[in-house]
PDB file of N, CA and C in Angstrom:
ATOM      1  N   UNK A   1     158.017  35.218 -97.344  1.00  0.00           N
ATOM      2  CA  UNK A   1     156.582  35.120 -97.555  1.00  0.00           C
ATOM      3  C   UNK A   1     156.102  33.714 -97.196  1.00  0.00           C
ATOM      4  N   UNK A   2     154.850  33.505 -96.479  1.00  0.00           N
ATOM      5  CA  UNK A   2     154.309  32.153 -96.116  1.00  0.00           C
ATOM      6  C   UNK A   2     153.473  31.304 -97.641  1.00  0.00           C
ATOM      7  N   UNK A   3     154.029  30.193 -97.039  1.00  0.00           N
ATOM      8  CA  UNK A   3     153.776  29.526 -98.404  1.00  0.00           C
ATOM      9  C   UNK A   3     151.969  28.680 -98.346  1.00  0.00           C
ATOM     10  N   UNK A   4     151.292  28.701 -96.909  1.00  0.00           N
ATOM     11  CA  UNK A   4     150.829  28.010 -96.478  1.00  0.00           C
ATOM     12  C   UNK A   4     149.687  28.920 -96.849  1.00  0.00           C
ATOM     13  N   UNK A   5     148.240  28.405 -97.192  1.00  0.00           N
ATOM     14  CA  UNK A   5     147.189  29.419 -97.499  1.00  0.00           C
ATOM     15  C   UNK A   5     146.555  30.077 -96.198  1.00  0.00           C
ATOM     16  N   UNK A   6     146.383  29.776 -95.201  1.00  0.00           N
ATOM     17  CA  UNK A   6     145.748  30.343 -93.794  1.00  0.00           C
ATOM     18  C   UNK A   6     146.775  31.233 -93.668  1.00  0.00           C
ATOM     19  N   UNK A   7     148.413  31.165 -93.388  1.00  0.00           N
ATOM     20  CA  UNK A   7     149.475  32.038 -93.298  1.00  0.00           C
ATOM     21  C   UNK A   7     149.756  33.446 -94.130  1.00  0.00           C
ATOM     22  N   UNK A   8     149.102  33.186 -95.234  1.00  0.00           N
ATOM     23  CA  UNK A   8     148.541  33.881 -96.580  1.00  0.00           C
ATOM     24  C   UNK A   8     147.444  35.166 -96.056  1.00  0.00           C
ATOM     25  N   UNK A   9     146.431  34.326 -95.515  1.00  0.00           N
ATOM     26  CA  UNK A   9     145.256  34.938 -95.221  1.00  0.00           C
ATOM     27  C   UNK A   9     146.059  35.857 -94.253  1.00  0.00           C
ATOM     28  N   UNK A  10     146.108  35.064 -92.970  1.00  0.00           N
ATOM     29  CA  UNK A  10     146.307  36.072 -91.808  1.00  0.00           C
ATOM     30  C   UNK A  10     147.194  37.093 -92.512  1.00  0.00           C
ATOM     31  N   UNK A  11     148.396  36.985 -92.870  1.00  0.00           N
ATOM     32  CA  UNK A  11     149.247  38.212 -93.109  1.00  0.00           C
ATOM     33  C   UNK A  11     148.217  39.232 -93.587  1.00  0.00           C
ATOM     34  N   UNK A  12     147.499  39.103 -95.009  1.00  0.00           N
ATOM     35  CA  UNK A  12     146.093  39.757 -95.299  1.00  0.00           C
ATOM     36  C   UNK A  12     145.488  40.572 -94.291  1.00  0.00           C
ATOM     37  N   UNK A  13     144.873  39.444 -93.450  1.00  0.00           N
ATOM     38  CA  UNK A  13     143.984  39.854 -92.337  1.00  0.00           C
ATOM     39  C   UNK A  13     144.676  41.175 -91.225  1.00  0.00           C
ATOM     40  N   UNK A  14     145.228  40.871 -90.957  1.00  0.00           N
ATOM     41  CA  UNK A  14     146.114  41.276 -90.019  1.00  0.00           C
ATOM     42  C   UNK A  14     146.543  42.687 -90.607  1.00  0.00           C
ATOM     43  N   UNK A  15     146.992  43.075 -92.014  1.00  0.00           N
ATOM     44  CA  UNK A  15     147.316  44.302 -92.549  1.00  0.00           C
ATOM     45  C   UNK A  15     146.498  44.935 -92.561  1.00  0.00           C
ATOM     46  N   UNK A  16     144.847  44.896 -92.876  1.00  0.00           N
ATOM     47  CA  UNK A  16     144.024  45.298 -93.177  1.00  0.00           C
ATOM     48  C   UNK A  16     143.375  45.579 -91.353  1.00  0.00           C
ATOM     49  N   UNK A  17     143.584  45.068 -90.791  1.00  0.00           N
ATOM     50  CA  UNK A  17     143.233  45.395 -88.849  1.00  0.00           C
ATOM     51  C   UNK A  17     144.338  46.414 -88.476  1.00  0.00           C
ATOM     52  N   UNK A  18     145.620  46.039 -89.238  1.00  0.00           N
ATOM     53  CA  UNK A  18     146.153  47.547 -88.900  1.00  0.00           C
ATOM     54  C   UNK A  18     146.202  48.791 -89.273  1.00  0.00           C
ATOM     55  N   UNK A  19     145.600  48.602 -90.161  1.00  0.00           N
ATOM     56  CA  UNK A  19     145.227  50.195 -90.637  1.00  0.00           C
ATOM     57  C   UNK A  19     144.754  50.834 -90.332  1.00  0.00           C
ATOM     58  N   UNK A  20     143.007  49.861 -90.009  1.00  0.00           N
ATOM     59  CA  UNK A  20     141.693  50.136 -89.822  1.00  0.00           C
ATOM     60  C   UNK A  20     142.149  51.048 -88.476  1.00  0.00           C
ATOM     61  N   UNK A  21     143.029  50.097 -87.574  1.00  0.00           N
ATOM     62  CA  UNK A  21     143.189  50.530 -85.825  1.00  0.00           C
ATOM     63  C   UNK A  21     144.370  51.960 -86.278  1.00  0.00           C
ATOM     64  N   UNK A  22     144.986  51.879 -87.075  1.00  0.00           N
ATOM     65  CA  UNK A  22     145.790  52.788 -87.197  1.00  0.00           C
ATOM     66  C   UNK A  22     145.103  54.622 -87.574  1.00  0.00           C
ATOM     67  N   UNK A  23     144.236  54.151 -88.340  1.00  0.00           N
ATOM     68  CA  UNK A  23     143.111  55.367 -88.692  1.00  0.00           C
ATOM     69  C   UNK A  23     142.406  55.817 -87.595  1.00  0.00           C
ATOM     70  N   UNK A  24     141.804  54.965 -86.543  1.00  0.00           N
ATOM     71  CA  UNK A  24     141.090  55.184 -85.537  1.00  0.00           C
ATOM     72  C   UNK A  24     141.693  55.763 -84.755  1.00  0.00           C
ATOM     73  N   UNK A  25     143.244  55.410 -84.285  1.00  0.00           N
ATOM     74  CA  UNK A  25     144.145  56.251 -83.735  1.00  0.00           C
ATOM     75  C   UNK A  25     144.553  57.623 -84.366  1.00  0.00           C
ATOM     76  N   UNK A  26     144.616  57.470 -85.469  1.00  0.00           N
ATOM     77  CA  UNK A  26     145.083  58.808 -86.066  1.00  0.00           C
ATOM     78  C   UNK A  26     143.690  60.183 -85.736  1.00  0.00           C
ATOM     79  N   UNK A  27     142.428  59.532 -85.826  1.00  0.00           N
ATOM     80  CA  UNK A  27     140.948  60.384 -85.709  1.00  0.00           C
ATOM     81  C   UNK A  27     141.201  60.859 -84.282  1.00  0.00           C
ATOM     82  N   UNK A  28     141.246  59.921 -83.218  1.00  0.00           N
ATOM     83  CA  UNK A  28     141.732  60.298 -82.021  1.00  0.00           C
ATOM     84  C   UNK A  28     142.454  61.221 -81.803  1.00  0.00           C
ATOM     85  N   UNK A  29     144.050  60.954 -81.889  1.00  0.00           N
ATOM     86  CA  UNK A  29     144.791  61.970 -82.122  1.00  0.00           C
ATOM     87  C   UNK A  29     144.257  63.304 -82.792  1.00  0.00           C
ATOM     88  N   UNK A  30     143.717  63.440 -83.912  1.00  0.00           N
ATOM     89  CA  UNK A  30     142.954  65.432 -84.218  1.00  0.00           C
ATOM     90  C   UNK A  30     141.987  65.259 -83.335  1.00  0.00           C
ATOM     91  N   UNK A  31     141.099  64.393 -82.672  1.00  0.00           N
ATOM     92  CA  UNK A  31     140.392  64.910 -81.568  1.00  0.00           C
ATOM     93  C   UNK A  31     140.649  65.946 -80.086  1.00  0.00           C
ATOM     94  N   UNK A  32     141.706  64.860 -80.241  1.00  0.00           N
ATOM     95  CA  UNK A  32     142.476  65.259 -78.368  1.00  0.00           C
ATOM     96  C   UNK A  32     143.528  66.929 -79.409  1.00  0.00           C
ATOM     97  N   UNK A  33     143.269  66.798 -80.563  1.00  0.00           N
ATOM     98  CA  UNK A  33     144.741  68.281 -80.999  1.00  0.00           C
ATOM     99  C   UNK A  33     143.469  69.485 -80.767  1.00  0.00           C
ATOM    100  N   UNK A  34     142.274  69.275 -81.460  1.00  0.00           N
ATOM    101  CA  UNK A  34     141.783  69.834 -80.886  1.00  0.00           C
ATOM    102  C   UNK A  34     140.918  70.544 -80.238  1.00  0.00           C
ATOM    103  N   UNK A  35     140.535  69.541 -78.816  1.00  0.00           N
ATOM    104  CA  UNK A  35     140.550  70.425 -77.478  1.00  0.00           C
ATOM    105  C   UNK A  35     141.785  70.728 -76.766  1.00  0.00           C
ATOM    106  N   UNK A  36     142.840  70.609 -76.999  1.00  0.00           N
ATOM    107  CA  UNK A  36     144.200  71.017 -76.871  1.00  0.00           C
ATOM    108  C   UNK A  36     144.122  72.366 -77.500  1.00  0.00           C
ATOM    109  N   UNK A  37     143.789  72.495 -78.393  1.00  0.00           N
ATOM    110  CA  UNK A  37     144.115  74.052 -79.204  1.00  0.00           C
ATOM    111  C   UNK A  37     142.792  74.844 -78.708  1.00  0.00           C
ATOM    112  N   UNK A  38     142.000  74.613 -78.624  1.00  0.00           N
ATOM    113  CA  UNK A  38     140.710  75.159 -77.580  1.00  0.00           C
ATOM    114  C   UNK A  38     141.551  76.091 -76.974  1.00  0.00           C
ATOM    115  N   UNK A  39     141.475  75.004 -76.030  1.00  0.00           N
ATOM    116  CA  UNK A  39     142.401  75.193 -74.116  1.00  0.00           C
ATOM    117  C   UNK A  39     143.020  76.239 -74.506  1.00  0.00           C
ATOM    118  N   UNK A  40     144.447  75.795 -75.113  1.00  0.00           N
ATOM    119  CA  UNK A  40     145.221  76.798 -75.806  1.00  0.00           C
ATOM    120  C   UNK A  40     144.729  78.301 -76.199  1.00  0.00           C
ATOM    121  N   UNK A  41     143.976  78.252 -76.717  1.00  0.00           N
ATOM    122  CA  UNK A  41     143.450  79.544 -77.257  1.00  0.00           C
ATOM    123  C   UNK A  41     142.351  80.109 -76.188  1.00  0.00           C
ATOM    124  N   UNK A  42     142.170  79.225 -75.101  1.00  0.00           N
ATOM    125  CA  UNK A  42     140.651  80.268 -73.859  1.00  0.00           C
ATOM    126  C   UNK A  42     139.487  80.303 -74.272  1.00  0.00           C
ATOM    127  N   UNK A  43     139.719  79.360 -75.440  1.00  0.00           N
ATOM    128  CA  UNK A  43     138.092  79.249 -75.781  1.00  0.00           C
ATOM    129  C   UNK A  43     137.279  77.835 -75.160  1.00  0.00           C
ATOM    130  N   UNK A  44     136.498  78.443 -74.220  1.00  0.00           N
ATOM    131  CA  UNK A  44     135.566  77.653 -73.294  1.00  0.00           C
ATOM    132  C   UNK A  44     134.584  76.955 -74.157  1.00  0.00           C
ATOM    133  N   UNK A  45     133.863  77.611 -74.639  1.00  0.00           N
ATOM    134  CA  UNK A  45     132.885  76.969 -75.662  1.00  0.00           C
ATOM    135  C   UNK A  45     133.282  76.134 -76.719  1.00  0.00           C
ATOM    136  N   UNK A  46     134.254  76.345 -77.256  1.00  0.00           N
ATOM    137  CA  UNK A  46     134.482  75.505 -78.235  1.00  0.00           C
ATOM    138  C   UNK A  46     135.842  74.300 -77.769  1.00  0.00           C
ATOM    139  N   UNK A  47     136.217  74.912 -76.802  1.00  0.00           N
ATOM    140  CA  UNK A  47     136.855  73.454 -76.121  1.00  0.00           C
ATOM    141  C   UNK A  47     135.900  72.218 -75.161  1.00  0.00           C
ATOM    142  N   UNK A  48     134.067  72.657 -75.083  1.00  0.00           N
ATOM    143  CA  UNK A  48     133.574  72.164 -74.564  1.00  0.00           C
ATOM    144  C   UNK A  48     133.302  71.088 -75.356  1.00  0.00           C
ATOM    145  N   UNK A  49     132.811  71.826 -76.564  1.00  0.00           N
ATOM    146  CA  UNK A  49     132.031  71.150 -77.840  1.00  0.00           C
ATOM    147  C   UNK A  49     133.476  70.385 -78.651  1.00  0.00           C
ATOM    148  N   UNK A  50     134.322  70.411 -78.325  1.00  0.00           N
ATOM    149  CA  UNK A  50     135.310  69.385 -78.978  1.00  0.00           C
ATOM    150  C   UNK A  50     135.754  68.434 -77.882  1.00  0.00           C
ATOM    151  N   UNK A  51     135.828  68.368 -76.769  1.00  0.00           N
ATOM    152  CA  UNK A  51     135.585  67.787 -75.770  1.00  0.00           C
ATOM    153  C   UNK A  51     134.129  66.519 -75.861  1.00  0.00           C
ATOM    154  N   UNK A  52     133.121  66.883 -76.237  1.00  0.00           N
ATOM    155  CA  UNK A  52     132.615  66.261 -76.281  1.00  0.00           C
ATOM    156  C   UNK A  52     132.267  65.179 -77.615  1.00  0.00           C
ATOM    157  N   UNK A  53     132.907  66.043 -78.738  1.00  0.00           N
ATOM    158  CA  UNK A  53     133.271  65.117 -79.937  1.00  0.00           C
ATOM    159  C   UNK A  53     134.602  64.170 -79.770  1.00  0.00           C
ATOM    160  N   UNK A  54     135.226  64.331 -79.161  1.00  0.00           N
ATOM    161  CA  UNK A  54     136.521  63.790 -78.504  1.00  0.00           C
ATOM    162  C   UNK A  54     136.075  62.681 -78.106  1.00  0.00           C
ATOM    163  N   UNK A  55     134.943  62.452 -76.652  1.00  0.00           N
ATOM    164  CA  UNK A  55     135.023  61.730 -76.173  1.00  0.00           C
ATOM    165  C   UNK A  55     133.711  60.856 -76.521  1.00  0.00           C
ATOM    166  N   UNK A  56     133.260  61.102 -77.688  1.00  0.00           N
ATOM    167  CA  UNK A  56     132.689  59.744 -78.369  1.00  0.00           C
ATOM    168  C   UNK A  56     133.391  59.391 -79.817  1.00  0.00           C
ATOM    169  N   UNK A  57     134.480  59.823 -80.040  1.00  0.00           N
ATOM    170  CA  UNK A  57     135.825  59.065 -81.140  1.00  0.00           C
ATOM    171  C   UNK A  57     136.362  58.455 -79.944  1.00  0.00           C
ATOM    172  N   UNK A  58     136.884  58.662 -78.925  1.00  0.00           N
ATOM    173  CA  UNK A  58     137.664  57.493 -78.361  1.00  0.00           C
ATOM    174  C   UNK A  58     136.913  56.597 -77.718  1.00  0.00           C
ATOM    175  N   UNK A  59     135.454  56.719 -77.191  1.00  0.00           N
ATOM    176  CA  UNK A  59     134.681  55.918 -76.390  1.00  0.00           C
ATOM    177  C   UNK A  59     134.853  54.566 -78.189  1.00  0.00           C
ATOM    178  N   UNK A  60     134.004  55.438 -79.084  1.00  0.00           N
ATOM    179  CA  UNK A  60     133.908  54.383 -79.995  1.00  0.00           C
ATOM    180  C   UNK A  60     135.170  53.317 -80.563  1.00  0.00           C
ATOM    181  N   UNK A  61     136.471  54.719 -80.387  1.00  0.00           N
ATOM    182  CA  UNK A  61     137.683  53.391 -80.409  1.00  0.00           C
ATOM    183  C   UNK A  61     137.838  52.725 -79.439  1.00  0.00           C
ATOM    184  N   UNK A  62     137.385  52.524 -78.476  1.00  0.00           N
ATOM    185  CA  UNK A  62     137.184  52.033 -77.365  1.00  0.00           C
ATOM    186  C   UNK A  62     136.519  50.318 -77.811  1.00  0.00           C
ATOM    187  N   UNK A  63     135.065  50.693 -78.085  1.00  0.00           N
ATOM    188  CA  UNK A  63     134.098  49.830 -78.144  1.00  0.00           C
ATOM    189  C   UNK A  63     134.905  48.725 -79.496  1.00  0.00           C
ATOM    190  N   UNK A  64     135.528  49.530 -80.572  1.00  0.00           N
ATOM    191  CA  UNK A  64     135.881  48.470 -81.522  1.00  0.00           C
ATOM    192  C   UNK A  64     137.577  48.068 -81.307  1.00  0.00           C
ATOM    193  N   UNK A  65     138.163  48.054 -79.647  1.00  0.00           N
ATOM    194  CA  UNK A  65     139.073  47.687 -79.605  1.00  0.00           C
ATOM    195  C   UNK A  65     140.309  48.058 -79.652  1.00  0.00           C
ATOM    196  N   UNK A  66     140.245  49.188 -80.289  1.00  0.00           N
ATOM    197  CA  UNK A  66     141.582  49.832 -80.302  1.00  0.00           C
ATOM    198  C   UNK A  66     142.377  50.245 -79.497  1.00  0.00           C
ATOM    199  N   UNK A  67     141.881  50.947 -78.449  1.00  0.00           N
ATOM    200  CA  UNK A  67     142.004  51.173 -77.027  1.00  0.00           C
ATOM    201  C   UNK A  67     141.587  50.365 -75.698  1.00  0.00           C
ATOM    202  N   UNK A  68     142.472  50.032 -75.050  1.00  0.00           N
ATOM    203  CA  UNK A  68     141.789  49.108 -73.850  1.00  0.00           C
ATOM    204  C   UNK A  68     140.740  50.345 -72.990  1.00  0.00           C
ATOM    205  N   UNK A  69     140.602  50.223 -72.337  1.00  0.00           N
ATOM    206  CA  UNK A  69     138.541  50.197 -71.700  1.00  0.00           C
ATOM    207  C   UNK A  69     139.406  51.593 -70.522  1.00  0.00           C
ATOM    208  N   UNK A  70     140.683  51.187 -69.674  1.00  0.00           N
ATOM    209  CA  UNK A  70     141.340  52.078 -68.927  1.00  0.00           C
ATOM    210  C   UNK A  70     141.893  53.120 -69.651  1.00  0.00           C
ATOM    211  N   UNK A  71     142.788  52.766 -70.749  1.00  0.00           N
ATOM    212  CA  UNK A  71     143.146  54.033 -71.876  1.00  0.00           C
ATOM    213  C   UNK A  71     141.994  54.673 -71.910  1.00  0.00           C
ATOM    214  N   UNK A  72     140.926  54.817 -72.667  1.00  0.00           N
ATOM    215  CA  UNK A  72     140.201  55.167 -72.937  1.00  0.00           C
ATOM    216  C   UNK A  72     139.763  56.317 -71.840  1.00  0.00           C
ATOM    217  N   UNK A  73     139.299  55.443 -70.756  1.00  0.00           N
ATOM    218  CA  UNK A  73     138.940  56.117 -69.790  1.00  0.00           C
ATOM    219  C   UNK A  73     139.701  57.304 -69.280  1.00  0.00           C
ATOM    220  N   UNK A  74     141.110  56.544 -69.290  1.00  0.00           N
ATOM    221  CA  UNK A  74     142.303  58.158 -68.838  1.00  0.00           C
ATOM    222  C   UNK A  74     141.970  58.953 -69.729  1.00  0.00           C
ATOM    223  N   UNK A  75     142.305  59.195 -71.084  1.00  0.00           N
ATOM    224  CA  UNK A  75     142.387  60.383 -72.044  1.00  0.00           C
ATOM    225  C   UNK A  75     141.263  60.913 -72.004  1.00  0.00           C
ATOM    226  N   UNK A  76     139.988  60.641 -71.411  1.00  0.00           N
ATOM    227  CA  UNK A  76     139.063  61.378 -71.238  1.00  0.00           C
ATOM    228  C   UNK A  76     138.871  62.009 -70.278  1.00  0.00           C
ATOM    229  N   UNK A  77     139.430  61.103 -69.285  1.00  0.00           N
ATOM    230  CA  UNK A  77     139.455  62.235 -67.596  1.00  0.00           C
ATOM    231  C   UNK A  77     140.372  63.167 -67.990  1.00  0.00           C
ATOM    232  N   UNK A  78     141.735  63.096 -68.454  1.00  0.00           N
ATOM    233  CA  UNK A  78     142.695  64.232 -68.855  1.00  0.00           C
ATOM    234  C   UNK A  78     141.773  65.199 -69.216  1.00  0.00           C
ATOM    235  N   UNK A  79     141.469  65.067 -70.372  1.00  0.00           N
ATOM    236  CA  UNK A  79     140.966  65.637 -71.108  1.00  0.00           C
ATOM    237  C   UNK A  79     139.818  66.792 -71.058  1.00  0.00           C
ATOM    238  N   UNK A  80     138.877  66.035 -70.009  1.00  0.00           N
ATOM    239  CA  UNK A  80     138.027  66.895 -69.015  1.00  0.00           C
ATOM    240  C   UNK A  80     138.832  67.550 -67.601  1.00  0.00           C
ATOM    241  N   UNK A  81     139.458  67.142 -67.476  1.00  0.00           N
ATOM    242  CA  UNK A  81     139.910  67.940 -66.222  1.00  0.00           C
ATOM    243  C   UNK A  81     140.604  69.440 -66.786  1.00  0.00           C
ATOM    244  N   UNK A  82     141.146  69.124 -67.997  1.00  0.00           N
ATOM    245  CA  UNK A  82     141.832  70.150 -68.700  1.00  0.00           C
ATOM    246  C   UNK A  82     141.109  71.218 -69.146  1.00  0.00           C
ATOM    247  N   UNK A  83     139.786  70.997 -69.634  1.00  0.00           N
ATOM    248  CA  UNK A  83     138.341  71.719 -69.858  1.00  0.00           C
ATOM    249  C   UNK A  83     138.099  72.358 -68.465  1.00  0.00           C
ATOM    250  N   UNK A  84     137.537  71.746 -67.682  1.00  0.00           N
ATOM    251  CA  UNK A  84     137.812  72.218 -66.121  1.00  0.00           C
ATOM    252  C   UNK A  84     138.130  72.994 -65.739  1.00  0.00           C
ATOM    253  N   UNK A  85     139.865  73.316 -65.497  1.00  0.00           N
ATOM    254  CA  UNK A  85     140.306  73.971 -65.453  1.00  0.00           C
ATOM    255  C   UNK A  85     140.156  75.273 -65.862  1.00  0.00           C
ATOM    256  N   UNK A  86     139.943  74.825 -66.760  1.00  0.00           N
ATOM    257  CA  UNK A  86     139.908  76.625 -68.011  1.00  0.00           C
ATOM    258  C   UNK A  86     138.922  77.593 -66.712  1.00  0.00           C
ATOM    259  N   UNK A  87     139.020  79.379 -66.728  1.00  0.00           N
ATOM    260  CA  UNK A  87     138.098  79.664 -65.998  1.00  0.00           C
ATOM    261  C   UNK A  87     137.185  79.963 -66.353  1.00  0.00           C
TER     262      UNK A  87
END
């Protein structure tokens, strides 16, 4: 354990940023499960409409960092192309 009070803090700081980013990832993740289970199941409509809840949870993990700006961007092209697809 740091004996130093700033060393103190950060450890603090730093636990509490990983969570926060850890939760944001976890929201992500049931986003992308599912329009995955959509797809899965042939449902067009409702893989549209989770598709599009999808891709403002990761735009927003995006904006607060969690994801770099290119991540972001891939799992959403996936993601739509996979919608796409469907006939």
């Amino acid at each position: 354990m740091a004996n130093i009070k700033s060393a103190k803090k950060r450890i603090l700081v730093n636990r509490t940023k990983a969570e926060r980013n850890k939760a944001i990832r976890s929201s992500v993740k049931t986003a992308v499960k599912k329009v995955r289970a959509a797809i899965e199941a042939n449902d067009k409509p409702a893989a549209s409409a989770a598709l599009t809840a999808a891709t403002s949870i990761i735009d927003k993990a995006e904006t607060k960092g969690v994801y770099h700006k290119n991540t972001a961007s891939r799992k959403i092209s996936r993601l739509a192309q996979a919608v796409n697809k469907m006939a």
